[in-house]
C-alpha atoms as a PDB file:
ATOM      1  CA  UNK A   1       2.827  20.681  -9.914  1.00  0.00           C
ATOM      2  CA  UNK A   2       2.547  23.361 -12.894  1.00  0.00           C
ATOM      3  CA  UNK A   3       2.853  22.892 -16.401  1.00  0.00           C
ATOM      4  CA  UNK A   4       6.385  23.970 -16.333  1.00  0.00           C
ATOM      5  CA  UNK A   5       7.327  21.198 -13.594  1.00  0.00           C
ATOM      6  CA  UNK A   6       5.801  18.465 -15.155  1.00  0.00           C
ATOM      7  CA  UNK A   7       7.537  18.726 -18.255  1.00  0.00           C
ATOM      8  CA  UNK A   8      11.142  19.316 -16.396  1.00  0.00           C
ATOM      9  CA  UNK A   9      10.123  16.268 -14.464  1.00  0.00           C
ATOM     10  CA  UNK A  10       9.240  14.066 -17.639  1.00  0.00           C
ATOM     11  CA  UNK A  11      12.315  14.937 -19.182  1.00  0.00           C
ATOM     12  CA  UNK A  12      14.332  14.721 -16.037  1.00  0.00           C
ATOM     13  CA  UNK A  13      13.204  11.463 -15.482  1.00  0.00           C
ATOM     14  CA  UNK A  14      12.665   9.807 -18.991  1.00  0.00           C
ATOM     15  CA  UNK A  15      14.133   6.697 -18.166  1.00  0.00           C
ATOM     16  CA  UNK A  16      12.917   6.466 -14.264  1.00  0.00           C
ATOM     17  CA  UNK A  17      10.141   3.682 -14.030  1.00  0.00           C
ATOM     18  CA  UNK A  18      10.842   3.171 -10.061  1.00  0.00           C
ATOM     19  CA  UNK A  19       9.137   6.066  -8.673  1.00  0.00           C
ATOM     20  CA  UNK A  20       5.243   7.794  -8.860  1.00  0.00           C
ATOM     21  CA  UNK A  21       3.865  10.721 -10.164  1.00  0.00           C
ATOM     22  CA  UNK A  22       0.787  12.475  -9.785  1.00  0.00           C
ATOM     23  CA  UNK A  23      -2.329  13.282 -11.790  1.00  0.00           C
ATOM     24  CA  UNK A  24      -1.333  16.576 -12.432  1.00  0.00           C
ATOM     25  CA  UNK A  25       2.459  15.684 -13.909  1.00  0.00           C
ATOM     26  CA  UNK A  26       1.198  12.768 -15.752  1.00  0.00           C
ATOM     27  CA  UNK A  27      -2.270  14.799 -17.315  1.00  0.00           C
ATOM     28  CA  UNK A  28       0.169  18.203 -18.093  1.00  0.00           C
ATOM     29  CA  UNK A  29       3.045  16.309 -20.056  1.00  0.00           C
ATOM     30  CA  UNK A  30       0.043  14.652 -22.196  1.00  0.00           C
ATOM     31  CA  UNK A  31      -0.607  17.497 -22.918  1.00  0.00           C
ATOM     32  CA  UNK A  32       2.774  18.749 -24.246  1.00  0.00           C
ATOM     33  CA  UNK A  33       2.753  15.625 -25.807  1.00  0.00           C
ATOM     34  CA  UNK A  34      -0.401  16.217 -27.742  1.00  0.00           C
ATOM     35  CA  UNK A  35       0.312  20.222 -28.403  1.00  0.00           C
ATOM     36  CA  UNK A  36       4.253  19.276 -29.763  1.00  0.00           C
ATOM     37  CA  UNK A  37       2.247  16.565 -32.176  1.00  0.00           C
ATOM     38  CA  UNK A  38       0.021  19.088 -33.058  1.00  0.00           C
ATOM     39  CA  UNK A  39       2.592  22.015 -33.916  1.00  0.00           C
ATOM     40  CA  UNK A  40       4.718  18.981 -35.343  1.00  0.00           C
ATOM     41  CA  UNK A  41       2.093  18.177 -37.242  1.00  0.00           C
ATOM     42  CA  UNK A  42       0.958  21.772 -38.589  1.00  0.00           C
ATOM     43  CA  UNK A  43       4.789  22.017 -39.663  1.00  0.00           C
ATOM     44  CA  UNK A  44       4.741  18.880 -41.914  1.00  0.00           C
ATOM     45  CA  UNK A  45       2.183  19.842 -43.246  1.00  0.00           C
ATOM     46  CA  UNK A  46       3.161  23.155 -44.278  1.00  0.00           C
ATOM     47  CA  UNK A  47       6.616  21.991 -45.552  1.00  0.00           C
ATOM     48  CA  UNK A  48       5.381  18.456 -47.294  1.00  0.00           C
ATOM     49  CA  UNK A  49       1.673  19.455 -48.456  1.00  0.00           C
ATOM     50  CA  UNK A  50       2.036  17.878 -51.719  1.00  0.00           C
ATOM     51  CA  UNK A  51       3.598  13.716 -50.135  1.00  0.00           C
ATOM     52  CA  UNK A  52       2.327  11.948 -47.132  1.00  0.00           C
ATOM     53  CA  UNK A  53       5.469  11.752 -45.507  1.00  0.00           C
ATOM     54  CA  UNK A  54       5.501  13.284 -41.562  1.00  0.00           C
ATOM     55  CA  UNK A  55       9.149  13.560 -40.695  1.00  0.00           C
ATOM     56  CA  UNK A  56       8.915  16.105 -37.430  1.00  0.00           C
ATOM     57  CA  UNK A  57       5.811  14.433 -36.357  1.00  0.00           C
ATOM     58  CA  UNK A  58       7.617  10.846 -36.463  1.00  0.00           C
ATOM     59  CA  UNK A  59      10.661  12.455 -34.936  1.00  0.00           C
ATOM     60  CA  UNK A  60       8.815  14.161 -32.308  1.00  0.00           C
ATOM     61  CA  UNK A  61       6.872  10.704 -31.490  1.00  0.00           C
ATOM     62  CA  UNK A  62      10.375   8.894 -31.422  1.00  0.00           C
ATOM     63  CA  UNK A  63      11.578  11.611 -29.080  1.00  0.00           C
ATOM     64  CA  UNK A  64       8.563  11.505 -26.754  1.00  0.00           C
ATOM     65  CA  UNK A  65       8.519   7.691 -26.597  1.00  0.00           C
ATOM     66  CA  UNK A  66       9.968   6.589 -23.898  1.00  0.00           C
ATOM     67  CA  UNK A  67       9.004   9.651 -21.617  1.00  0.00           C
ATOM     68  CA  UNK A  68       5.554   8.736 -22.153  1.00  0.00           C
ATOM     69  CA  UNK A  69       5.813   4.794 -21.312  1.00  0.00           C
ATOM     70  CA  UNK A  70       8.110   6.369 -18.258  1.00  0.00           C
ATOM     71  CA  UNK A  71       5.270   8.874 -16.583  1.00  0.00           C
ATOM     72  CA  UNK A  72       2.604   6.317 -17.438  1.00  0.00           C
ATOM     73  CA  UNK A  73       4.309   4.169 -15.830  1.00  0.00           C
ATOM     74  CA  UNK A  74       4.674   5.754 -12.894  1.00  0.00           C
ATOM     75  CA  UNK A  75       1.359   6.858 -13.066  1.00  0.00           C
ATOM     76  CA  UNK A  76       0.519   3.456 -12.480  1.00  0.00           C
ATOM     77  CA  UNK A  77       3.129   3.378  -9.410  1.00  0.00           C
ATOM     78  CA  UNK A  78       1.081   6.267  -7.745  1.00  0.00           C
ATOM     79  CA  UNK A  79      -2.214   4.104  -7.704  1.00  0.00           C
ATOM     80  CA  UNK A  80       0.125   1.171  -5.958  1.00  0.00           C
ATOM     81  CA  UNK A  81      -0.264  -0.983  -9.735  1.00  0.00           C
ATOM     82  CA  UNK A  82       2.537  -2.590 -11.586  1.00  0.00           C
ATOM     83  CA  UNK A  83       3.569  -0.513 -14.208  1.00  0.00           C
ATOM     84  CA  UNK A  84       3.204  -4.004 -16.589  1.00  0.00           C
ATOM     85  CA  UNK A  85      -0.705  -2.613 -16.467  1.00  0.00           C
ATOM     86  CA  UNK A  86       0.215  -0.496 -18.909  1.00  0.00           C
ATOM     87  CA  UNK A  87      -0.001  -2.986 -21.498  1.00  0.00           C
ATOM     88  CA  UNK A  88      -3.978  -3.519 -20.626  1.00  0.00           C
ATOM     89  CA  UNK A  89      -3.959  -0.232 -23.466  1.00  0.00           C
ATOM     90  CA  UNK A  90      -3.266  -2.634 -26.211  1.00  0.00           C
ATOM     91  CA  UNK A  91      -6.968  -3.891 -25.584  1.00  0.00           C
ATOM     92  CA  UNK A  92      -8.892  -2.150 -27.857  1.00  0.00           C
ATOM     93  CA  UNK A  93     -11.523  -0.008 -26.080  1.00  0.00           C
ATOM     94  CA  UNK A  94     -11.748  -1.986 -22.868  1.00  0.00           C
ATOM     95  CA  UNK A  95      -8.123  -1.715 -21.866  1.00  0.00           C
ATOM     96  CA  UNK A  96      -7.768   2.199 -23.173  1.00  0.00           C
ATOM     97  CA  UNK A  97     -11.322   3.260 -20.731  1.00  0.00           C
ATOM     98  CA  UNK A  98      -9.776   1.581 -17.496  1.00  0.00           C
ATOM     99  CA  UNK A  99      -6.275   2.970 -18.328  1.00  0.00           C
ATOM    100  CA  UNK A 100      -7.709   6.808 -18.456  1.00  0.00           C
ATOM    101  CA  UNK A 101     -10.023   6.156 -15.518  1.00  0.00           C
ATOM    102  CA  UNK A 102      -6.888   4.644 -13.702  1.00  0.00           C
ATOM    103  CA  UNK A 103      -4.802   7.784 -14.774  1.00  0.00           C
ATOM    104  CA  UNK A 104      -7.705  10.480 -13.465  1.00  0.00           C
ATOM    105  CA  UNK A 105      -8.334   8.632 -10.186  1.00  0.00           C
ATOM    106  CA  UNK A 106      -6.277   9.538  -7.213  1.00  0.00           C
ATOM    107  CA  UNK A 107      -3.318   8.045  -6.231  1.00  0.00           C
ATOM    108  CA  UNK A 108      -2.793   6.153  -2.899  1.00  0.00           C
ATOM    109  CA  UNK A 109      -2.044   8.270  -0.037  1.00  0.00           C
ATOM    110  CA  UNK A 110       1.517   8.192   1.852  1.00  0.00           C
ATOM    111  CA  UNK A 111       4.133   5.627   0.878  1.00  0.00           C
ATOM    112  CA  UNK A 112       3.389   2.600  -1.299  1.00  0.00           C
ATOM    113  CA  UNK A 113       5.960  -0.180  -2.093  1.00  0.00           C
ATOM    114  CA  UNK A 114       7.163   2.468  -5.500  1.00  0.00           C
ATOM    115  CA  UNK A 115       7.856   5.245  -3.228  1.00  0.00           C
ATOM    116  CA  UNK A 116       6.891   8.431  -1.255  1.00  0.00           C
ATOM    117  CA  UNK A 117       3.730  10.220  -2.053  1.00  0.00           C
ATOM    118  CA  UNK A 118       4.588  12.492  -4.795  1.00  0.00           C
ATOM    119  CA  UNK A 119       2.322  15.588  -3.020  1.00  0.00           C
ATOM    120  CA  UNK A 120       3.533  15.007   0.636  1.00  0.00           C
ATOM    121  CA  UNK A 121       5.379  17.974   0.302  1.00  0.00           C
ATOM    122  CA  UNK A 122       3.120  20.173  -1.169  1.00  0.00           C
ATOM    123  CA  UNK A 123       0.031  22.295   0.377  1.00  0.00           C
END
């Protein structure tokens, strides 16, 4: 899956927490996430420089919200885990280190009770 794929598929399925998805479409739409905070960011900035308000950047954190719990989620489906694991990131430290080793290990091969392999198709 490209860059380009991943983020149709995070936006396509923002509110699907049934199904998988690989390394590569959960690690590319963190990283749109990160890049539109950073631009989103950059533009506060330059248009409120002299007040600590962030509107874009708390707009574009709204907006990315519940994408974000939906690919980590299934994320968490690919390496045949209940997507409840997800809260193990509000353990300081501990939980946040297992979640991204979780996220860059490889999923299960072939079916798992949350679906079809998300590569099967792809060579």
């Amino acid at each position: 899956m490209n860059f380009a794929q991943a983020i149709t598929a995070g936006f396509r399925n923002y509110v699907n927490f049934t199904r998988r998805a690989s390394r590569s479409e959960f690690w590319f739409w963190v990283l749109f996430a990160v890049l539109v905070s950073v631009a989103a960011t950059l533009i506060d900035v330059a248009l409120f420089s002299d007040s600590e308000i962030s509107p874009l950047n708390t707009l574009a954190g709204l907006a990315l919200l519940l994408p974000n719990l939906s690919v980590s989620v299934r994320r968490l489906h690919d390496l045949d885990r209940s997507g409840w694991w997800i809260l193990l990131g509000l353990i300081p430290i501990v939980g946040w280190i297992i979640i991204i080793i979780w996220n860059c290990s490889k999923g299960t091969p072939g079916p798992n009770r949350f679906g079809p392999d998300p590569l099967a198709g792809m060579a």
